[in-house]
Protein backbone atom coordinates (compact mmCIF):
# COMPACT_ATOMS: atom_id res chain seq x y z
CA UNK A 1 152.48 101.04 122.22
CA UNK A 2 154.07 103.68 124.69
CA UNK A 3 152.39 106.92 125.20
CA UNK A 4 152.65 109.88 127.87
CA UNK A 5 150.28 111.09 129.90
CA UNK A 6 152.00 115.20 128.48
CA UNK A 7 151.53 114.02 125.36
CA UNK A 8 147.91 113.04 125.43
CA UNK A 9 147.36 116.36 127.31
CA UNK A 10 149.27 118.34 124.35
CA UNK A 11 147.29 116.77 121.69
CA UNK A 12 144.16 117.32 123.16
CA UNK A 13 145.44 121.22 123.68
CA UNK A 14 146.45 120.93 120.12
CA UNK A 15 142.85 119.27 118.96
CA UNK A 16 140.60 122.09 121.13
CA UNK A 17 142.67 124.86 122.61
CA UNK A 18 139.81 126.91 123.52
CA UNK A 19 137.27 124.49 124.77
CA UNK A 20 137.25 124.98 128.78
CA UNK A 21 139.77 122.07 130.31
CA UNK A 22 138.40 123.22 133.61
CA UNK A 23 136.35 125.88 135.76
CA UNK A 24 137.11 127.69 139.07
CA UNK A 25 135.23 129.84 140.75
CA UNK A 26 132.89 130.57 137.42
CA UNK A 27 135.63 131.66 135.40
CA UNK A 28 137.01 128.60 132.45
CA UNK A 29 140.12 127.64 131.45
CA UNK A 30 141.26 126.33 128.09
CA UNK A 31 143.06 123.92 127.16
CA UNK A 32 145.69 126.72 126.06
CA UNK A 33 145.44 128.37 129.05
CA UNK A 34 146.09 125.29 131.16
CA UNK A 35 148.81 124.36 128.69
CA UNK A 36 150.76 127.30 129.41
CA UNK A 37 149.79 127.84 133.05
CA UNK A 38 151.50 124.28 133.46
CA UNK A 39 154.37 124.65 131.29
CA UNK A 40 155.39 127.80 133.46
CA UNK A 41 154.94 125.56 136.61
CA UNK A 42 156.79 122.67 134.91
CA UNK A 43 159.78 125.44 134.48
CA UNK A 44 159.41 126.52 138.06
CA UNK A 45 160.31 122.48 139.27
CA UNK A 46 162.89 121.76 136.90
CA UNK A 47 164.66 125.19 137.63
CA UNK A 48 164.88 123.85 141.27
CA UNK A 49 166.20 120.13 140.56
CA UNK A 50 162.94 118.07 139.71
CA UNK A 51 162.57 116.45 137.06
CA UNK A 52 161.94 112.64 135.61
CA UNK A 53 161.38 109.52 138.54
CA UNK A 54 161.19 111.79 140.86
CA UNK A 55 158.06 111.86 143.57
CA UNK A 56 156.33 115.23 144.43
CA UNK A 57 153.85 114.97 147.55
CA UNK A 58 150.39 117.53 146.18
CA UNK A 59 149.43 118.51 149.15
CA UNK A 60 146.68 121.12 148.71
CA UNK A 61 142.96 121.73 148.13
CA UNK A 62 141.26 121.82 145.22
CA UNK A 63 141.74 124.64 143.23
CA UNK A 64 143.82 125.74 139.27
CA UNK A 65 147.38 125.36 140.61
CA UNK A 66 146.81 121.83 142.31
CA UNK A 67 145.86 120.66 138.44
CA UNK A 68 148.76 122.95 136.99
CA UNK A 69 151.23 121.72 139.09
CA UNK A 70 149.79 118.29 138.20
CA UNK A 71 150.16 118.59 134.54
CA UNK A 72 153.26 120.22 135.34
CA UNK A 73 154.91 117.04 136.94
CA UNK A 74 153.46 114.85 133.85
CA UNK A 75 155.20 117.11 131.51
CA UNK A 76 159.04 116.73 133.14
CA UNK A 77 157.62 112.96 133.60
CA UNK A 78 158.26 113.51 137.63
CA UNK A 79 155.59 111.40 139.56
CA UNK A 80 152.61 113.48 140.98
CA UNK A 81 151.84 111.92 145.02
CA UNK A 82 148.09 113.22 145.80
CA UNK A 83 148.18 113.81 149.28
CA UNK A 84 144.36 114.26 151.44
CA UNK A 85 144.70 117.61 153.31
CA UNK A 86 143.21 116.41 156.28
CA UNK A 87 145.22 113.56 156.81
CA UNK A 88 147.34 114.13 160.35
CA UNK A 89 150.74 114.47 161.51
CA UNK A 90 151.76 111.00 161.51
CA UNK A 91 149.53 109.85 158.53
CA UNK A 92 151.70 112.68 156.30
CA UNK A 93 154.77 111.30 157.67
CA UNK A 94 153.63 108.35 156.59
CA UNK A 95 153.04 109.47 153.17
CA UNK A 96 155.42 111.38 152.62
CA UNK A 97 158.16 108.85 153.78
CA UNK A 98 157.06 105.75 152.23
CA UNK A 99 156.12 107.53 148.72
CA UNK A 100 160.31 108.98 148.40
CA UNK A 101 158.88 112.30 147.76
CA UNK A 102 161.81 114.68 146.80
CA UNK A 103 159.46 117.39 146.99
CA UNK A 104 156.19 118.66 148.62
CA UNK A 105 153.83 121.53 147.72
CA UNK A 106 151.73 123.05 150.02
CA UNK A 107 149.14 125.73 150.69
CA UNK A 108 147.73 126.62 153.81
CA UNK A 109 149.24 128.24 156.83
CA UNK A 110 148.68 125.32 159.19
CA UNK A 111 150.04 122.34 156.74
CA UNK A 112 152.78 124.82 156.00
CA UNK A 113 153.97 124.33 159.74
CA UNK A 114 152.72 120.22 159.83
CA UNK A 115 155.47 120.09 157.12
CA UNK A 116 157.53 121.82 158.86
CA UNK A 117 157.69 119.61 161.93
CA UNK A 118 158.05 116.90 160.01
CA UNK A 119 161.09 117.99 157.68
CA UNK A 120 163.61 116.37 160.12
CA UNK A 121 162.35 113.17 159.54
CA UNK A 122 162.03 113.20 155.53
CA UNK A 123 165.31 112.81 154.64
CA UNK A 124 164.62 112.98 150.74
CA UNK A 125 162.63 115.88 150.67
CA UNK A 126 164.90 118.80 148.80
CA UNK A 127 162.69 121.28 148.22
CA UNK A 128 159.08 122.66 149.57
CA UNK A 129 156.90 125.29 147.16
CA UNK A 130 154.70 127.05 148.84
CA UNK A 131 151.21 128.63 147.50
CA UNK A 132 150.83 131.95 149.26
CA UNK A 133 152.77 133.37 151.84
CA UNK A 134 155.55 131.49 153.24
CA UNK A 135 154.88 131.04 157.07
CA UNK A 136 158.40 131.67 159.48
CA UNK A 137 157.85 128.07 160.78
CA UNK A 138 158.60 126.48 157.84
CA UNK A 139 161.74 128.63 156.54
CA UNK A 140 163.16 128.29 159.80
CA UNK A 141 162.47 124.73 160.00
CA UNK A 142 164.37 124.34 156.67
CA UNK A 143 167.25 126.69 158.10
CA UNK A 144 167.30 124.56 161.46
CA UNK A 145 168.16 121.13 159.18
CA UNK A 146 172.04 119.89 159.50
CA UNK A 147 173.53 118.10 156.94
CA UNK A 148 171.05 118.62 154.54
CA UNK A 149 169.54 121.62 152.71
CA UNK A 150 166.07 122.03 151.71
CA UNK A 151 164.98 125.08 149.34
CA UNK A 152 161.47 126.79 150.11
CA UNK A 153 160.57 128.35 146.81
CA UNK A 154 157.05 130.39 146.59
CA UNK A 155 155.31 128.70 143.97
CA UNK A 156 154.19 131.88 142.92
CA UNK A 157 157.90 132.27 140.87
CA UNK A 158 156.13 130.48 137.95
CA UNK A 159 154.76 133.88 136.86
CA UNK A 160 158.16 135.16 136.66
């Protein structure tokens, strides 16, 4: 029997929509909520090219969009990389190499520019989204590549 991991997801959405799926910062989230929070992010990564086989590196800290943009990748049946936030330099280019990640999202400031030093030598990465503000180092960094282009999108466009 062949099943997806969306479509276990969906069924449990359709089964309890308004049990909590999860809670952050003492406020829940149903199953609804999370449904539709990670529909809008699956939108937001097949609008820029993602989209079935394809690898996306996670790398963030805990919080609602890490498990959105989770659910997200399950739905276009792209292949979510979970990636430790404290791993260094070389250990991400590591990762991020040997997994094929097309893609990488990111949070913080400081990974922001770790990926961005490390852009020249991922080769398949096409795109970055970034949680929060979009530090210089990284759109330049993109800007700087020849031969290739790599979109920054801010992840925040899923609310659009």
């Amino acid at each position: 029997m062949k099943f997806n991991l969306a479509t276990v997801f969906e069924s449990v959405v359709d089964a309890v929509p308004e049990r909590a799926a999860l809670t952050w910062e003492g406020e829940d989230i149903t199953y609804a909520d999370l449904d539709k929070l990670s529909n809008q992010v699956a939108h937001l990564f097949t609008t820029n090219g993602l989209g079935k086989d394809d690898n996306v590196a996670l790398f963030l800290k805990n919080s609602v969009e890490h498990v959105t943009s989770l659910v997200g990748l399950i739905k276009v049946r792209a292949v979510p990389v979970n990636v430790n936030y404290r791993y260094t330099d070389a250990e991400l280019e590591y990762i991020f190499s040997n997994s094929d990640s097309a893609a990488i999202v990111v949070e913080l400031p400081e990974h922001q520019i770790s990926v961005a030093n490390l852009l020249p030598k991922l080769p398949k990465v096409r795109t970055v989204f970034v949680m929060g503000d979009i530090v210089p180092e990284l759109t330049e960094a993109a800007a700087a590549l020849e031969g290739r282009t790599v979109g920054v999108v801010s992840f925040d466009d899923y609310k659009n």
